[in-house]
Protein backbone atom coordinates (compact mmCIF):
# COMPACT_ATOMS: atom_id res chain seq x y z
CA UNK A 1 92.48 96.28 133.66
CA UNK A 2 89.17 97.27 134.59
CA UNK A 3 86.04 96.41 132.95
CA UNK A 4 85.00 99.69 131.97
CA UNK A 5 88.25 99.72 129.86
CA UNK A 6 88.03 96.27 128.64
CA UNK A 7 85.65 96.72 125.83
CA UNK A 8 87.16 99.90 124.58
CA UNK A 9 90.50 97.86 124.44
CA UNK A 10 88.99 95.02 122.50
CA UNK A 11 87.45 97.76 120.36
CA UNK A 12 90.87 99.06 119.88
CA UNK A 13 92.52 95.45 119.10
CA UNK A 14 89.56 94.38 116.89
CA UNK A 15 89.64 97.66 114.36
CA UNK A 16 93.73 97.30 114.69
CA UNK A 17 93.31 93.26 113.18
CA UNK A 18 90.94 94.50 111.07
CA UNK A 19 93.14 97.27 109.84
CA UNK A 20 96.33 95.04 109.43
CA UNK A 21 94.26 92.14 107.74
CA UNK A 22 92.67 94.98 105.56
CA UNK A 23 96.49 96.15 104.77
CA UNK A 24 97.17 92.73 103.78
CA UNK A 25 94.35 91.66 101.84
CA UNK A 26 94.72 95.34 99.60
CA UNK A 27 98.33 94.56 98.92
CA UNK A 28 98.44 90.79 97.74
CA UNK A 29 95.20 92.41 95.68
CA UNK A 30 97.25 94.94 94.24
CA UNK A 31 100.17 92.84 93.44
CA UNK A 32 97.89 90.49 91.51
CA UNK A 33 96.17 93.16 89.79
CA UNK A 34 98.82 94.95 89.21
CA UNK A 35 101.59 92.58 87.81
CA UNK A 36 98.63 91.41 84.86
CA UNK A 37 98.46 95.17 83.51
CA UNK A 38 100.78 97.54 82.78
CA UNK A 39 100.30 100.73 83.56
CA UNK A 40 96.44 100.09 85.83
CA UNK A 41 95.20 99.80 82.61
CA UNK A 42 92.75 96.45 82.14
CA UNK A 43 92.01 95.02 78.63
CA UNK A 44 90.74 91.50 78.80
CA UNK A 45 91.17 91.19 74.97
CA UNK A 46 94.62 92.73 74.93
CA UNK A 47 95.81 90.01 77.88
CA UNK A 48 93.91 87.06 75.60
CA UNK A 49 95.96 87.98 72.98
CA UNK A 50 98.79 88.50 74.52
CA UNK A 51 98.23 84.91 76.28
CA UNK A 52 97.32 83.53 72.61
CA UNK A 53 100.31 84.46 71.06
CA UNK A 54 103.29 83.97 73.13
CA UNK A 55 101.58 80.29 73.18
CA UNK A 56 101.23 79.97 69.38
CA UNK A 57 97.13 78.95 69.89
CA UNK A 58 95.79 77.04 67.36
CA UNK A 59 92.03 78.36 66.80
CA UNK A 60 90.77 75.78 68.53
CA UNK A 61 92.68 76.52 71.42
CA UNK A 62 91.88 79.83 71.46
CA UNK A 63 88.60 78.96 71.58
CA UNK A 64 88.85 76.48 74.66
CA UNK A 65 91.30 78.84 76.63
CA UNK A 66 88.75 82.33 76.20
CA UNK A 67 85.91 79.65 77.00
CA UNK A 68 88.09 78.95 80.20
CA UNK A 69 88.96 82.45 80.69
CA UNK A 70 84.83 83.30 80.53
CA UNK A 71 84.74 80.22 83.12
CA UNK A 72 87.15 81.71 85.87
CA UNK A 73 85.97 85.29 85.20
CA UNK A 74 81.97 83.91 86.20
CA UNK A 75 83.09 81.82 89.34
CA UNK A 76 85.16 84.77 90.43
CA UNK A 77 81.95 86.85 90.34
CA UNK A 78 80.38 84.70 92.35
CA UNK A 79 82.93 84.57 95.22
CA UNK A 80 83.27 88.27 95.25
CA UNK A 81 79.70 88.58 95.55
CA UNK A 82 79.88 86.41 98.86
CA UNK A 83 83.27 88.00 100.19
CA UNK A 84 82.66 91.57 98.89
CA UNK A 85 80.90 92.94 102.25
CA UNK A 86 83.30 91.42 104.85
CA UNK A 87 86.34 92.60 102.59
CA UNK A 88 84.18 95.87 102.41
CA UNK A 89 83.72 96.20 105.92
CA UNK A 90 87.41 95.51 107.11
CA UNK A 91 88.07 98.20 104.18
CA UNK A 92 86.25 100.58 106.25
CA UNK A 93 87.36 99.89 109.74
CA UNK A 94 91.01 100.65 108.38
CA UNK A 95 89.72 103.69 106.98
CA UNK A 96 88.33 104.62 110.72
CA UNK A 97 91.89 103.74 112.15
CA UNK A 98 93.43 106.08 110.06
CA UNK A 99 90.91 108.88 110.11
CA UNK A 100 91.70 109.18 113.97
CA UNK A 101 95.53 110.24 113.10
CA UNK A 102 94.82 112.40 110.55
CA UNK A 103 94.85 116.25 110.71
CA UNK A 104 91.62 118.29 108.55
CA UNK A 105 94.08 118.75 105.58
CA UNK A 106 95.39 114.89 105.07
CA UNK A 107 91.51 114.12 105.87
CA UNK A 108 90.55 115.73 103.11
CA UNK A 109 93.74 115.22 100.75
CA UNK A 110 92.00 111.49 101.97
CA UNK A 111 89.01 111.48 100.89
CA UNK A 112 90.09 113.08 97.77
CA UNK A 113 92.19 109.84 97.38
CA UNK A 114 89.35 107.26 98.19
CA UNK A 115 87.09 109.30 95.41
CA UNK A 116 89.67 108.91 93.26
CA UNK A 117 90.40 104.92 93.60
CA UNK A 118 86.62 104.59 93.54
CA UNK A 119 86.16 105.97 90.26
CA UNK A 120 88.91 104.51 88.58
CA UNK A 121 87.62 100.78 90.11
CA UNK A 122 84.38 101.76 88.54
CA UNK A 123 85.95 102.94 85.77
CA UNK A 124 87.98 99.26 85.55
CA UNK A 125 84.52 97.59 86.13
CA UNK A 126 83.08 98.83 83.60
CA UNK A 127 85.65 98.24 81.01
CA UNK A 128 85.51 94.48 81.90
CA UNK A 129 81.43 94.90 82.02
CA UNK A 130 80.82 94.63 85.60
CA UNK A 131 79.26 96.51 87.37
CA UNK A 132 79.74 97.22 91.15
């Protein structure tokens, strides 16, 4: 291999891990999203409920179990806030992997697709009063 082609193919390797890892990463997210609501729709009170009565919760419980609900929820927060640009980032090198393949109709049928995810995350985010 010469070293004019060298980088290029460690170029090509790095944006194929990152694609794979960013594969990966989007569906064990999606299956843990996904299994919690029915239908992608996300209603914190709804799934508290839910929890609170196939449990039988006393009040008090309740109480303690939203309070560790609230708890998870914050620390979450926080680690997405740390992890959010690398996860971003290998987000967008997949989405540079698969531009290259595509022909002008699927690249727009494409980005009609990412619009569409990124308002309905927003949309989620703000219905669990986030904001992104």
């Amino acid at each position: 291999m010469s070293t004019i082609s060298q980088p290029k193919s460690l170029a090509l390797m790095f944006l194929l891990g990152a694609f794979l890892t960013g594969g990966a990463v989007g569906f064990a997210a999606d299956r843990a999203v996904n299994r919690s609501r029915p239908e992608n729709q996300y209603d914190d009170r709804a799934m508290r409920d839910h929890f609170a009565k196939e449990l039988n919760l006393t009040a008090d419980q309740r109480r303690v179990v939203d309070s560790a609900f609230d708890w998870r929820r914050a620390r979450s927060r926080e680690l997405m806030k740390q992890y959010r640009p690398a996860l971003d980032s290998v987000r967008d090198s997949a989405r540079v992997l698969m531009r290259a393949v595509l022909t002008p109709d699927q690249l727009t049928a494409f980005a009609t697709m990412i619009e569409r995810n990124r308002l309905a995350a927003d949309s989620m985010s703000r219905t669990r009063g986030e904001r992104r």
